[in-house]
Protein backbone atom coordinates (compact mmCIF):
# COMPACT_ATOMS: atom_id res chain seq x y z
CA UNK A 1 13.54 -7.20 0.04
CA UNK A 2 11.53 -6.59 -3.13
CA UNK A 3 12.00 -4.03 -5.79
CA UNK A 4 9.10 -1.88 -4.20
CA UNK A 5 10.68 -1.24 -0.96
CA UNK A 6 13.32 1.24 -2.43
CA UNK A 7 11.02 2.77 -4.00
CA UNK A 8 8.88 3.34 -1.48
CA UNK A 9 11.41 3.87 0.71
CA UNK A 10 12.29 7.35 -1.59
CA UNK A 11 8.71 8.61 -1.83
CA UNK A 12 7.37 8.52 1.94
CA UNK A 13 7.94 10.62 4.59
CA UNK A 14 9.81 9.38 7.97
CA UNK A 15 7.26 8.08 9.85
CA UNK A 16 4.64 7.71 7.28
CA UNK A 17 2.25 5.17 8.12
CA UNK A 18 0.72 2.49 4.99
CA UNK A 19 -1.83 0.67 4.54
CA UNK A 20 -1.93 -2.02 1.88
CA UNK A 21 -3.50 -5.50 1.11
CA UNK A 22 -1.46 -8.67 2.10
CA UNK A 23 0.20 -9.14 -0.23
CA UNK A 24 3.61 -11.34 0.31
CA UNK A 25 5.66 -8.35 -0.51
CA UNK A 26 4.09 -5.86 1.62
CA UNK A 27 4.37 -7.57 4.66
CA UNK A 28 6.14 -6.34 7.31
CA UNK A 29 6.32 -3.48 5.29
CA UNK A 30 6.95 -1.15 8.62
CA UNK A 31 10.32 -3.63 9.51
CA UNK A 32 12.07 -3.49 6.84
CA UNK A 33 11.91 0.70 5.19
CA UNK A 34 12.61 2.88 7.89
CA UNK A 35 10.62 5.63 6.51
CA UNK A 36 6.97 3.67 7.26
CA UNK A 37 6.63 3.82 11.01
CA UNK A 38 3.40 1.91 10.63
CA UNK A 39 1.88 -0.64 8.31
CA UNK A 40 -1.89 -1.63 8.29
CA UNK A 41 -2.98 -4.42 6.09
CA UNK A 42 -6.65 -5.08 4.93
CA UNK A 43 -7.08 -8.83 3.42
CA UNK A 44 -9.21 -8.58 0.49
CA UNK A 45 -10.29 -12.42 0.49
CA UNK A 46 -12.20 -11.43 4.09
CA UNK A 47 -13.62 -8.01 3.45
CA UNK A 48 -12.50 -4.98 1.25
CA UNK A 49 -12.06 -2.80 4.45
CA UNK A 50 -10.65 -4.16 7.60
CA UNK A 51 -13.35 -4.34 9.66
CA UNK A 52 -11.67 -3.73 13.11
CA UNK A 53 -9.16 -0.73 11.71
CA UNK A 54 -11.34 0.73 9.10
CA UNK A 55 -7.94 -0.08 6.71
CA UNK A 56 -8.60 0.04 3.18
CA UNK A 57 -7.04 0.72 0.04
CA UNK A 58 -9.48 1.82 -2.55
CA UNK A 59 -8.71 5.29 -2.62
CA UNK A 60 -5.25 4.03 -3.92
CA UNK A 61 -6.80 1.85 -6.67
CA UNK A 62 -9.50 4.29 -7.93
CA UNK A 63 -6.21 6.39 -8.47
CA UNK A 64 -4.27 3.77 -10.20
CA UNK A 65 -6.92 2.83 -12.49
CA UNK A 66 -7.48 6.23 -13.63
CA UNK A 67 -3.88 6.41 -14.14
CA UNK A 68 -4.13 2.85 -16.28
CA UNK A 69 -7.01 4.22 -18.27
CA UNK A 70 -5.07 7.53 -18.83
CA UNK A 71 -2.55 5.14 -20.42
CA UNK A 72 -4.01 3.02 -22.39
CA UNK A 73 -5.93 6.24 -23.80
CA UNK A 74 -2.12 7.53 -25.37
C-alpha cells in the first residue's frame, strides 16, 4: 500500500470509479481501497487517451497545474 491509497480512500465516494496513468502505485487501484469500485488506466508512453476506453486524465492535470501555478504565485 502507498501513502496515496488512504488518502484516496477518505476523499471518494463508495463505488467511485478512477481513472489514472500506470503508474506502479496506482495499479490495482480498484483491489486494494474499497471505496473505487473501478479503476481505468491510460498509459501515457502509448497514447495520452486510451484509445479503446476513451480513459484519460488531463482534466486532472490541467487542474493540478493551475493549482501548482497558484502556488508558486504566493
Amino acid at each position: 500500500m502507498t501513502s496515496l491509497h488512504p488518502i484516496i480512500s477518505r476523499c471518494v465516494r463508495p463505488g467511485t470509479e478512477v481513472h489514472s496513468d500506470d503508474w506502479a502505485s496506482h495499479r490495482q487501484m480498484d483491489r486494494r481501497i474499497n471505496n473505487v469500485s473501478a479503476h481505468q488506466i491510460v498509459v501515457h508512453r502509448l497514447n495520452f487517451v486510451n484509445s479503446v476506453t476513451g480513459v484519460h486524465t488531463q482534466g486532472i492535470k490541467s487542474c493540478w497545474n493551475t493549482l501548482k501555478l497558484g502556488q508558486k504565485t504566493h
